[in-house]
C-alpha atoms as a PDB file:
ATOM      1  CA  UNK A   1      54.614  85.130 132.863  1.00  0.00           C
ATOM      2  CA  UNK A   2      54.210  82.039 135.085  1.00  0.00           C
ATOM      3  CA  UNK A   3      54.244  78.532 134.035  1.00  0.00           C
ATOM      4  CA  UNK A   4      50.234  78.013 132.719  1.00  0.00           C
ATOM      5  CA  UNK A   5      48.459  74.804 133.583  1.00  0.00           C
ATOM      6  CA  UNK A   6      47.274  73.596 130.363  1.00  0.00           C
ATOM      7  CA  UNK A   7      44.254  71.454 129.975  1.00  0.00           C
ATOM      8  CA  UNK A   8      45.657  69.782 127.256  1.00  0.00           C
ATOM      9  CA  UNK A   9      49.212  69.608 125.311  1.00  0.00           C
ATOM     10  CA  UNK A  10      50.137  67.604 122.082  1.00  0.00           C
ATOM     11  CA  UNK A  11      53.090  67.837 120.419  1.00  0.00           C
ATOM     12  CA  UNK A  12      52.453  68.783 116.674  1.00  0.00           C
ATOM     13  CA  UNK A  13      55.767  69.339 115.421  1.00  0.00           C
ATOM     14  CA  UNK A  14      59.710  69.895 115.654  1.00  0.00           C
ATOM     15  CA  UNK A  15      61.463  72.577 113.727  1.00  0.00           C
ATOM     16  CA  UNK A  16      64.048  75.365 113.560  1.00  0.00           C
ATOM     17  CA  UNK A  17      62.611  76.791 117.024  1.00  0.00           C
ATOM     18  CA  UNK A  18      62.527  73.596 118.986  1.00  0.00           C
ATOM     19  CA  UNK A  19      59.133  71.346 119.984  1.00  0.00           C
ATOM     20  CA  UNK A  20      55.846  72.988 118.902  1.00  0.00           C
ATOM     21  CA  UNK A  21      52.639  71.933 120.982  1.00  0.00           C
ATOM     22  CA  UNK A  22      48.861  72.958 120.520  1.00  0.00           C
ATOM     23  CA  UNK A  23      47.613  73.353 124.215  1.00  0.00           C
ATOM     24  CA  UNK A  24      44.384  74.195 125.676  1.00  0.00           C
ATOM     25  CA  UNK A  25      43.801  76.833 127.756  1.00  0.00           C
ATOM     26  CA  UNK A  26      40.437  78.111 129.778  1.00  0.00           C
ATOM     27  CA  UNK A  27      38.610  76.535 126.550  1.00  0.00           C
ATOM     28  CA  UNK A  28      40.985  78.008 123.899  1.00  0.00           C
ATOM     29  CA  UNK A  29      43.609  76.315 121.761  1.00  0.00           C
ATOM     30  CA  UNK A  30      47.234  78.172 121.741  1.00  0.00           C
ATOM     31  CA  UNK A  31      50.256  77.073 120.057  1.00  0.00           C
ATOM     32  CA  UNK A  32      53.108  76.288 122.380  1.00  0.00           C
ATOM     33  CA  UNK A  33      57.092  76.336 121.268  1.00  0.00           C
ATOM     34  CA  UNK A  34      59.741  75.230 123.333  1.00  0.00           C
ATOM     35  CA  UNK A  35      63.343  75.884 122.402  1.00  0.00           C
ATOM     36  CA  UNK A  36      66.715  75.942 124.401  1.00  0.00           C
ATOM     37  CA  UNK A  37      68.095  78.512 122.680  1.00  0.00           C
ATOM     38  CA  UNK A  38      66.813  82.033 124.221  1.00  0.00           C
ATOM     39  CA  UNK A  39      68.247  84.478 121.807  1.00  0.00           C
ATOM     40  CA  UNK A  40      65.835  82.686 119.513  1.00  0.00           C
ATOM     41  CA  UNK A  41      63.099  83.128 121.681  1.00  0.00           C
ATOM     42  CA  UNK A  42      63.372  86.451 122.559  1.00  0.00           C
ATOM     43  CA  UNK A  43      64.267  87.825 118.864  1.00  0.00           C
ATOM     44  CA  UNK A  44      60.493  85.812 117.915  1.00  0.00           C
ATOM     45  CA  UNK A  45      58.830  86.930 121.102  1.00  0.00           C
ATOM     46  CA  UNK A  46      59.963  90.666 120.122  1.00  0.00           C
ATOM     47  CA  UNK A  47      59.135  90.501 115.969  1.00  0.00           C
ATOM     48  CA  UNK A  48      55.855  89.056 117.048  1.00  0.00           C
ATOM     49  CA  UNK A  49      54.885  91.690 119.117  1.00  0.00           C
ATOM     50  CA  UNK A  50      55.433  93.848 116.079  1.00  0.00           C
ATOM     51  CA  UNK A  51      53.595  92.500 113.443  1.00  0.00           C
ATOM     52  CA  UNK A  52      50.269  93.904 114.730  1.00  0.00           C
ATOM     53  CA  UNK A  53      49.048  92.575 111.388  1.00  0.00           C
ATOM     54  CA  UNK A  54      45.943  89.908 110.672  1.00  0.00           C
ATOM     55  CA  UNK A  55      48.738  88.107 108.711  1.00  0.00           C
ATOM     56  CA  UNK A  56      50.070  86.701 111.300  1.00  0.00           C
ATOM     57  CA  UNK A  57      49.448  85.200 114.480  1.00  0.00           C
ATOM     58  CA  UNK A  58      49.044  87.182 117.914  1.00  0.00           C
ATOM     59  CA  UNK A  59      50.922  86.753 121.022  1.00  0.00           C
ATOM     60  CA  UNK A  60      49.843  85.228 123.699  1.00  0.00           C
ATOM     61  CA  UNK A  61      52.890  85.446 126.385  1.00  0.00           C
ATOM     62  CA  UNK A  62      55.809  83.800 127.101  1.00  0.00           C
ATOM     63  CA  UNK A  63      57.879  81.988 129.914  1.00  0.00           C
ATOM     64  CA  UNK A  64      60.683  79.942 131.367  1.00  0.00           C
ATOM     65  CA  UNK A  65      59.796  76.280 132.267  1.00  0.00           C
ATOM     66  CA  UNK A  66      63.422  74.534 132.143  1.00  0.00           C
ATOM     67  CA  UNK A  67      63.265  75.501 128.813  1.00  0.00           C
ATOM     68  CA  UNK A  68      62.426  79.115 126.997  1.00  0.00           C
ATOM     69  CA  UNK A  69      58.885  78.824 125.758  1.00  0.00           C
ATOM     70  CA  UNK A  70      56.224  80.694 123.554  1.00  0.00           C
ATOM     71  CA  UNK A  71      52.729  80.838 123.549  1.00  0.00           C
ATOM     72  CA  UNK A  72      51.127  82.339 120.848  1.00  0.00           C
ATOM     73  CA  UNK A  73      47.620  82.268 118.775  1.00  0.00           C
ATOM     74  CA  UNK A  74      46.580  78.603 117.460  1.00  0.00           C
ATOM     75  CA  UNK A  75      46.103  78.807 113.258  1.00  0.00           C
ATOM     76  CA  UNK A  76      43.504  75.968 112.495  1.00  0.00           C
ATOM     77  CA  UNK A  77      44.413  75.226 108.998  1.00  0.00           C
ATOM     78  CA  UNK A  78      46.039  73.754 106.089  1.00  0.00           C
ATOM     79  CA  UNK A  79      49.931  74.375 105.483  1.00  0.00           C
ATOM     80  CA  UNK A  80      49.539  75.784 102.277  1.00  0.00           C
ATOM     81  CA  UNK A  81      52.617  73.629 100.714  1.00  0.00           C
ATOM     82  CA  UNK A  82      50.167  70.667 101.092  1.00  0.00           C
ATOM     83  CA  UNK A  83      47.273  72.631  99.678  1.00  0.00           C
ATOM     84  CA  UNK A  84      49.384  73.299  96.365  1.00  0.00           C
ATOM     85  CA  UNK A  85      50.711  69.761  95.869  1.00  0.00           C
ATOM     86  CA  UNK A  86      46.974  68.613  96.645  1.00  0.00           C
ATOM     87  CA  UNK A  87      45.693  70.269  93.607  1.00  0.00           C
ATOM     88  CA  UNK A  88      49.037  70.435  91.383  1.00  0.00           C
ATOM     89  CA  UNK A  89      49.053  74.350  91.669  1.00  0.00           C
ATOM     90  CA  UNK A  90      46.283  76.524  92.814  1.00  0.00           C
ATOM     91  CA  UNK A  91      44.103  78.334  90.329  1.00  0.00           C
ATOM     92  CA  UNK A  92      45.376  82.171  88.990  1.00  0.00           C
ATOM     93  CA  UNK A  93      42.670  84.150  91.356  1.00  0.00           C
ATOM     94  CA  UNK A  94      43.143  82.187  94.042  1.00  0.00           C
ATOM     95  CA  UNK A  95      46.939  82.275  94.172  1.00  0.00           C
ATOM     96  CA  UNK A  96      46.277  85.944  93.314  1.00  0.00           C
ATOM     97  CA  UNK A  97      43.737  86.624  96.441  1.00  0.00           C
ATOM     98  CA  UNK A  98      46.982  84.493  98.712  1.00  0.00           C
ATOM     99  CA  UNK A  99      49.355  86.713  96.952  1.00  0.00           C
ATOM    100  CA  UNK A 100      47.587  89.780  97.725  1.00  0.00           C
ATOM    101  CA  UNK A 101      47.359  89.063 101.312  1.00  0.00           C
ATOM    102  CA  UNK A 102      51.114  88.241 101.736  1.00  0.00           C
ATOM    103  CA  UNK A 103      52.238  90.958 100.134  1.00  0.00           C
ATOM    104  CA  UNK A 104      50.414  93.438 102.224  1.00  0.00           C
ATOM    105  CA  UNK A 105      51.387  91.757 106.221  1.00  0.00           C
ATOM    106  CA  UNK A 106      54.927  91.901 104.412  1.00  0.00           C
ATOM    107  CA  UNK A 107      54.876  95.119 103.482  1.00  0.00           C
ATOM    108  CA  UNK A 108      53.668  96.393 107.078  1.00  0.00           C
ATOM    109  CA  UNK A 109      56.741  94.757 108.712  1.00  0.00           C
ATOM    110  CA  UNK A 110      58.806  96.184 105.941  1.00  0.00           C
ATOM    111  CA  UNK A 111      57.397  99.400 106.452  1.00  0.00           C
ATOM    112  CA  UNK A 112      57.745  99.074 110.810  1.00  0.00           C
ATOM    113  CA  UNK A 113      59.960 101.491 112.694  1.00  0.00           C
ATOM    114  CA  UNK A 114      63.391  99.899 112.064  1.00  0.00           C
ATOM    115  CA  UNK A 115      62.001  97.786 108.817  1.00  0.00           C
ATOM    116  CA  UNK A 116      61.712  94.517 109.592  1.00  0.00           C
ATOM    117  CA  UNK A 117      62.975  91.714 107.199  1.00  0.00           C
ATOM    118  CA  UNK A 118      60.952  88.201 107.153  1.00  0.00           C
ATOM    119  CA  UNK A 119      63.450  86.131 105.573  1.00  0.00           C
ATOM    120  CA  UNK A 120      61.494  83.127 105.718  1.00  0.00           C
ATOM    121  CA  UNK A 121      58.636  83.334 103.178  1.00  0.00           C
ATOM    122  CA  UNK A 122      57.577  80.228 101.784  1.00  0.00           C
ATOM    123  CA  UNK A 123      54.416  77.434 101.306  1.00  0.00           C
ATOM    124  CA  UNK A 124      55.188  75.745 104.768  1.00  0.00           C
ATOM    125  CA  UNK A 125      55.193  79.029 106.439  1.00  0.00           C
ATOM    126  CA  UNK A 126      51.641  80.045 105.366  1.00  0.00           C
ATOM    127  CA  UNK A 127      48.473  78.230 106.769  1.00  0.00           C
ATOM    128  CA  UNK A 128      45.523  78.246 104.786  1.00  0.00           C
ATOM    129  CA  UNK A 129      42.153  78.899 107.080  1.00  0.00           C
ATOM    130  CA  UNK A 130      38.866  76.919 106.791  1.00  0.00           C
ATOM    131  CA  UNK A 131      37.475  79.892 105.934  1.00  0.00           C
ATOM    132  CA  UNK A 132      39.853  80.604 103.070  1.00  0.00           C
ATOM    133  CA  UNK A 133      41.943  83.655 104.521  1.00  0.00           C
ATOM    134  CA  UNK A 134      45.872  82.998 104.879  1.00  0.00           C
ATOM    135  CA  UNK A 135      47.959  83.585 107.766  1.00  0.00           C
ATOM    136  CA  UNK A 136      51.636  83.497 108.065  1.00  0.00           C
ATOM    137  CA  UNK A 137      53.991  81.892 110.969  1.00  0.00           C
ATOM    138  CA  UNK A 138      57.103  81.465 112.064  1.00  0.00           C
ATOM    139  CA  UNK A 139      58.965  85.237 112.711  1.00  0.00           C
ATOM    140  CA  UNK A 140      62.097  83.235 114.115  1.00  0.00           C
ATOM    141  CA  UNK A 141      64.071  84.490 111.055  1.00  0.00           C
ATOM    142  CA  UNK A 142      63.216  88.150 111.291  1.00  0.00           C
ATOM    143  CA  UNK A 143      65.483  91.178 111.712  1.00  0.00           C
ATOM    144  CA  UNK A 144      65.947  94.090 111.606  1.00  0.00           C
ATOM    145  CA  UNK A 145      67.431  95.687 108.415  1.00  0.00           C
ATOM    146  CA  UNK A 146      70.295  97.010 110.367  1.00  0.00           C
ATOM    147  CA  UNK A 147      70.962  94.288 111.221  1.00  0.00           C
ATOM    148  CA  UNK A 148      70.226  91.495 108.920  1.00  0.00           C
ATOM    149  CA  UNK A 149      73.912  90.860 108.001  1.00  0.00           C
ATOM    150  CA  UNK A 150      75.219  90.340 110.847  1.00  0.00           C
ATOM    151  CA  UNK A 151      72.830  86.912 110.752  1.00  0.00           C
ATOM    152  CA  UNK A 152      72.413  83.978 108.143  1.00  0.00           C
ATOM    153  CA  UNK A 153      68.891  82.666 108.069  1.00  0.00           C
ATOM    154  CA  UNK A 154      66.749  81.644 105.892  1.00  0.00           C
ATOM    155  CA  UNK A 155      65.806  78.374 103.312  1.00  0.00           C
ATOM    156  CA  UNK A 156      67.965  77.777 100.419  1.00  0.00           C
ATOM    157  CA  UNK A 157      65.961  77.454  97.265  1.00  0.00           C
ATOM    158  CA  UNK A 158      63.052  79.666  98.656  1.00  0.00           C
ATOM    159  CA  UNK A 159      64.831  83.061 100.603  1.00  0.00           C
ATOM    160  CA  UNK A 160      67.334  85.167  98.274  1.00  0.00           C
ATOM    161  CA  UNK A 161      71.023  84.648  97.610  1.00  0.00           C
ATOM    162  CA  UNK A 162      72.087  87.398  99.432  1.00  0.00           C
ATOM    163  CA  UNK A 163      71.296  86.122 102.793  1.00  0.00           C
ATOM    164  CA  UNK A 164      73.183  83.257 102.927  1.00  0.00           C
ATOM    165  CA  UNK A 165      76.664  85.403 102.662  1.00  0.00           C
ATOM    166  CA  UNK A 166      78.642  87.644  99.975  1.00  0.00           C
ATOM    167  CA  UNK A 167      78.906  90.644  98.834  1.00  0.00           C
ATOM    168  CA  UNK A 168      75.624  91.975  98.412  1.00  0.00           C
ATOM    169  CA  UNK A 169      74.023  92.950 101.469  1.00  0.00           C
ATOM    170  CA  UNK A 170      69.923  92.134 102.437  1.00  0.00           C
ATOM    171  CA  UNK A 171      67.831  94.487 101.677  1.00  0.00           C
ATOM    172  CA  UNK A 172      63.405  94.714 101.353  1.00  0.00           C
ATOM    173  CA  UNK A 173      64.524  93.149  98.176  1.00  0.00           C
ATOM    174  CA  UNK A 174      65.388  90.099  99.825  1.00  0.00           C
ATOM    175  CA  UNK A 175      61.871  89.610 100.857  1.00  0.00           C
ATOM    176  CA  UNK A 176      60.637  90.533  97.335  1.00  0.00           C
ATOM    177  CA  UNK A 177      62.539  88.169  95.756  1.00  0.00           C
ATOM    178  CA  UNK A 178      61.332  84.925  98.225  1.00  0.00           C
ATOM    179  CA  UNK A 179      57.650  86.431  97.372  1.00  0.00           C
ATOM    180  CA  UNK A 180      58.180  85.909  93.355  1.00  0.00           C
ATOM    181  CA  UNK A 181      59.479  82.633  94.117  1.00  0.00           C
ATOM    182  CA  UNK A 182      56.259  81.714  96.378  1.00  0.00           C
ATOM    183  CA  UNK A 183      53.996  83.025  93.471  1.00  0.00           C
ATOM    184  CA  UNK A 184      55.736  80.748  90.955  1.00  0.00           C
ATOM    185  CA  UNK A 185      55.427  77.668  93.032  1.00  0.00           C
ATOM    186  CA  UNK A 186      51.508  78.757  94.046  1.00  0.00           C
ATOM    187  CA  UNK A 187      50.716  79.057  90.274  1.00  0.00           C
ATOM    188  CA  UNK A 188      52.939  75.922  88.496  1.00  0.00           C
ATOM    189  CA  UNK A 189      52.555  73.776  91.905  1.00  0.00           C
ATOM    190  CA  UNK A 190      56.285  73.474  91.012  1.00  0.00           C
ATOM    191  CA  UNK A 191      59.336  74.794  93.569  1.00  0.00           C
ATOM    192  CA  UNK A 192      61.338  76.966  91.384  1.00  0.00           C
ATOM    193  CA  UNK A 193      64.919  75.281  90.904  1.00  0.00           C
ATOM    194  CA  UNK A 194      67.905  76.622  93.193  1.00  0.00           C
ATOM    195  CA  UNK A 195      69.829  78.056  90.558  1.00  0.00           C
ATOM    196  CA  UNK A 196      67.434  79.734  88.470  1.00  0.00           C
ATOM    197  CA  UNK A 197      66.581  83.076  88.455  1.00  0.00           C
ATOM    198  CA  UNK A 198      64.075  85.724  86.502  1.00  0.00           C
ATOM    199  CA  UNK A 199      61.539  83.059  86.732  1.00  0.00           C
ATOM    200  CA  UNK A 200      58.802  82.693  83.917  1.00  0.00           C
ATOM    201  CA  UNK A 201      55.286  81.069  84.808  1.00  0.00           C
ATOM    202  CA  UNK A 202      54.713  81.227  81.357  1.00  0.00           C
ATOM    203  CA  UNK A 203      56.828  78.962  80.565  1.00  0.00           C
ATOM    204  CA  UNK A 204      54.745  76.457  82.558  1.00  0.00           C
ATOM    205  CA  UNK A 205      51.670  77.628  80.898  1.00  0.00           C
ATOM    206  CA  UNK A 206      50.989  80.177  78.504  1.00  0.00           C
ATOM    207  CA  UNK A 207      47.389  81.379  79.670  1.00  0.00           C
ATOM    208  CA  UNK A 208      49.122  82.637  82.653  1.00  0.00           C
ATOM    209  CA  UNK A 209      48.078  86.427  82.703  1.00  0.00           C
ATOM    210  CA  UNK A 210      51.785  88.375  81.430  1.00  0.00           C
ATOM    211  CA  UNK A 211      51.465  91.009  84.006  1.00  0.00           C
ATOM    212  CA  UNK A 212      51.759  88.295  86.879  1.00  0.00           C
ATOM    213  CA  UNK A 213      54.477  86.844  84.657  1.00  0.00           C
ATOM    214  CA  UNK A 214      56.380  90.314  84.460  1.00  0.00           C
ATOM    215  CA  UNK A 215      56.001  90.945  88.300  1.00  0.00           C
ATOM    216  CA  UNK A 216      57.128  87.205  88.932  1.00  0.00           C
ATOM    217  CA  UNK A 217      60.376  87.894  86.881  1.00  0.00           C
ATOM    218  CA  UNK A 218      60.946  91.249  88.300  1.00  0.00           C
ATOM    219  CA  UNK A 219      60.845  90.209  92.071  1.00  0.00           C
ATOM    220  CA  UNK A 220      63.107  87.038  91.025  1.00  0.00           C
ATOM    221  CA  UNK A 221      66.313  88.646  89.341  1.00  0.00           C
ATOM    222  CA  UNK A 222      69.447  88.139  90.387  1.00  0.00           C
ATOM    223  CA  UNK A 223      70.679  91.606  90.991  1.00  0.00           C
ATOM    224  CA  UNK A 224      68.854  93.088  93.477  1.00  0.00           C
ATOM    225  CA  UNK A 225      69.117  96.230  91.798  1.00  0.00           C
ATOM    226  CA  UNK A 226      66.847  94.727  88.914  1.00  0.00           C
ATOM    227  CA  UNK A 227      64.351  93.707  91.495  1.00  0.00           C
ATOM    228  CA  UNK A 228      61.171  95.704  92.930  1.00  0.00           C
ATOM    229  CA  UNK A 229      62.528  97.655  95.448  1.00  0.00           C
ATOM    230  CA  UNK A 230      60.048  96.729  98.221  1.00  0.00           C
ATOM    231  CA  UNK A 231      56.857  94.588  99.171  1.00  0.00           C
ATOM    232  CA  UNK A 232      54.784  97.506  99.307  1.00  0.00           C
ATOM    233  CA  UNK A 233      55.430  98.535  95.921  1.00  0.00           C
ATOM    234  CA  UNK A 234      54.484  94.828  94.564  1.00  0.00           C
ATOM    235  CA  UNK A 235      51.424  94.866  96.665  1.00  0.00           C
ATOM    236  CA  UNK A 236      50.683  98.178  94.811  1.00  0.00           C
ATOM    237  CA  UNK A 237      51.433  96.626  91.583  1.00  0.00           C
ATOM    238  CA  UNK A 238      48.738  93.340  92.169  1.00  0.00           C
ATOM    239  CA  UNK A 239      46.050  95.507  93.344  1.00  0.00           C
ATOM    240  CA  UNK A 240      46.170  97.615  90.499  1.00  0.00           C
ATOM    241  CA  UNK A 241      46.365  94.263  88.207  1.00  0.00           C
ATOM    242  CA  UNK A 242      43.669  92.590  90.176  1.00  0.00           C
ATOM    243  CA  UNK A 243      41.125  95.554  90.343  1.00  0.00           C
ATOM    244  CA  UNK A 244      41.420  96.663  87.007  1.00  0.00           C
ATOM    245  CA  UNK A 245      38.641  96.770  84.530  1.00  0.00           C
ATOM    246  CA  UNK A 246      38.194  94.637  81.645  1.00  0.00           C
ATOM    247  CA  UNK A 247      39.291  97.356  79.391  1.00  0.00           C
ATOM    248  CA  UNK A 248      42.427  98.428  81.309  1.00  0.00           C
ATOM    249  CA  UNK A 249      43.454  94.862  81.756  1.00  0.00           C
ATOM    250  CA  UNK A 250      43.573  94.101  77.948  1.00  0.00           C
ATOM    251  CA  UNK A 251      45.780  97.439  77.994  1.00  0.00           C
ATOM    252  CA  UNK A 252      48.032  95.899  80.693  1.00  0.00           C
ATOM    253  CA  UNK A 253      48.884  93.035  79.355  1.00  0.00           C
ATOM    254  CA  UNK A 254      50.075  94.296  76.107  1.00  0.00           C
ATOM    255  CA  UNK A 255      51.970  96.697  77.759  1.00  0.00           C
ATOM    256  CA  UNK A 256      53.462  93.561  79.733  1.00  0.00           C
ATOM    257  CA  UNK A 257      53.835  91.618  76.530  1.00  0.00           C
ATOM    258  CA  UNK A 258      55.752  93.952  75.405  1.00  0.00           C
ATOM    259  CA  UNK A 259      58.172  94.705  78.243  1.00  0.00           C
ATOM    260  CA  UNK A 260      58.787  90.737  78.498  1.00  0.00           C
ATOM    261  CA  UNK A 261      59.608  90.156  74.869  1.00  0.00           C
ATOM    262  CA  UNK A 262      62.205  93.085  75.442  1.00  0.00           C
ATOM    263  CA  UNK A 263      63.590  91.287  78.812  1.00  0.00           C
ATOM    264  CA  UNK A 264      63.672  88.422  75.766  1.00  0.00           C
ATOM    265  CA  UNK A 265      61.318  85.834  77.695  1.00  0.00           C
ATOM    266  CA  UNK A 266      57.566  86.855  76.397  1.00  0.00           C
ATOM    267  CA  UNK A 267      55.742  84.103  74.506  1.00  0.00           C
ATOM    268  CA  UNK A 268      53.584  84.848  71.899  1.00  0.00           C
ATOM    269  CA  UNK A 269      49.825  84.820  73.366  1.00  0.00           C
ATOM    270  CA  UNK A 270      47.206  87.300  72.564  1.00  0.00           C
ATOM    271  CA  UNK A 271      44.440  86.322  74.825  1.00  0.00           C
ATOM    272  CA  UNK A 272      45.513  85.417  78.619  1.00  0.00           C
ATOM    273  CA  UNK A 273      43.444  84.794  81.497  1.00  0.00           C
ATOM    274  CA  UNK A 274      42.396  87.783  83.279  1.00  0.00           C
ATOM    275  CA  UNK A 275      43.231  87.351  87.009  1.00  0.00           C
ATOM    276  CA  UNK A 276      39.863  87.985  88.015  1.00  0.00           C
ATOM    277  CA  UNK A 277      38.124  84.667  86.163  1.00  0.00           C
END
């Protein structure tokens, strides 16, 4: 693709990939990165061709100009980091609806030819639309799962253990357990401390509904052998909690009472909030 003449450029940003620009082109708005590192380019350009997803953003093209450069879809929107420390936290359907949403673009990539890892999930990655909808950015840390050890990537504090070296190798559980730590901060409006793990929400606030609280602490164990295995089996797992009647609900969260007080963290509530209020 040849060098476009844009009708506008500003420079919005500077991260991992290099200089990010919104540009104008023909009327529409695109965003622009720049990088000098092509590897980089080329492994985005290529994951983002993939994720044929409304979660996240489509490609638009890309070129040499000097530098290696991307052009891709323009998110209006909110970073949704700034959205939770806005309003301390973001109310249980809400978070619920954004959780919902992630879960499933996750779970496509996971589920791609060659199943793609993320490795990059968290707040500053996810815009929030003005017409409420969520869409993630940023596939610069993606891979392959054959090949995700061969790389390091990833935020400490937010992306699992286990890609940042050792002897456990990443896995879809590595994307599961970044996901439980996005939910936590989402709900508390809190970032989940580096060194703690099984994370409780209920802690924060009892009226959190326990089967959240039991699929939070299940994504965010230590072992990945003690995690879900996979995104698309915690999407499954928050449709059936969000769609669930009134009746079945009240059933659910006993049954998740009681499988957190034998993991030895459930609190003693009998009436939390349904996700759905």
């Amino acid at each position: 693709m040849a060098m476009p003449v844009f009708e506008e450029k500003k420079k919005i940003g500077t991260g991992a990939f290099g200089d990010v620009y919104r540009v104008k082109k023909g009327g529409e708005y695109f965003a622009l990165k720049e990088t000098d590192d092509k590897e980089l380019r080329d492994r985005e350009e290529k994951f983002l061709s993939l994720a044929e997803h409304p979660l996240f953003p489509k490609l638009a093209g890309s070129f040499d100009d000097g530098r290696y450069c991307l052009l891709e879809e323009y998110i209006w929107g909110t970073p949704l980091n700034e959205c939770i420390e806005h309003r301390n936290g973001l109310a249980q359907p809400e978070a619920m609806r954004y959780a919902i949403s992630v879960a499933d673009g996750i779970a496509y990539l996971q589920q791609a030819d060659g199943n793609i890892l993320f490795r990059d999930l968290k707040a500053e990655n996810l815009i929030v639309q003005p017409d409420g909808e969520v869409r993630l950015v940023d596939l610069g840390a993606a891979a392959f799962l054959r090949d995700a050890d061969m790389s390091i990537a990833g935020t400490k504090g937010a992306s699992a253990p286990e890609q940042f070296g050792g002897d456990t190798p990443q896995g879809l559980y590595s994307d599961v357990y970044a996901f439980g730590r996005l939910m936590y901060h989402m709900l508390t409006g809190k970032r989940a401390p580096k060194d703690r793990y099984d994370l409780s929400v209920r802690s924060e606030d009892p009226s959190f509904s326990a089967c959240l609280e039991l699929t939070i602490r299940r994504c965010t164990a230590k072992d990945p052998a003690q995690r879900i295995p996979d995104m698309y089996s915690v999407l499954t797992e928050l449709v059936e909690t969000a769609t669930c009647t009134p009746a079945e609900y009240k059933k659910a969260e006993k049954n998740a009472l009681r499988m957190l007080d034998e993991m030895q963290g459930g609190a003693v509530v009998i009436h939390s909030r349904n996700v759905q209020d």
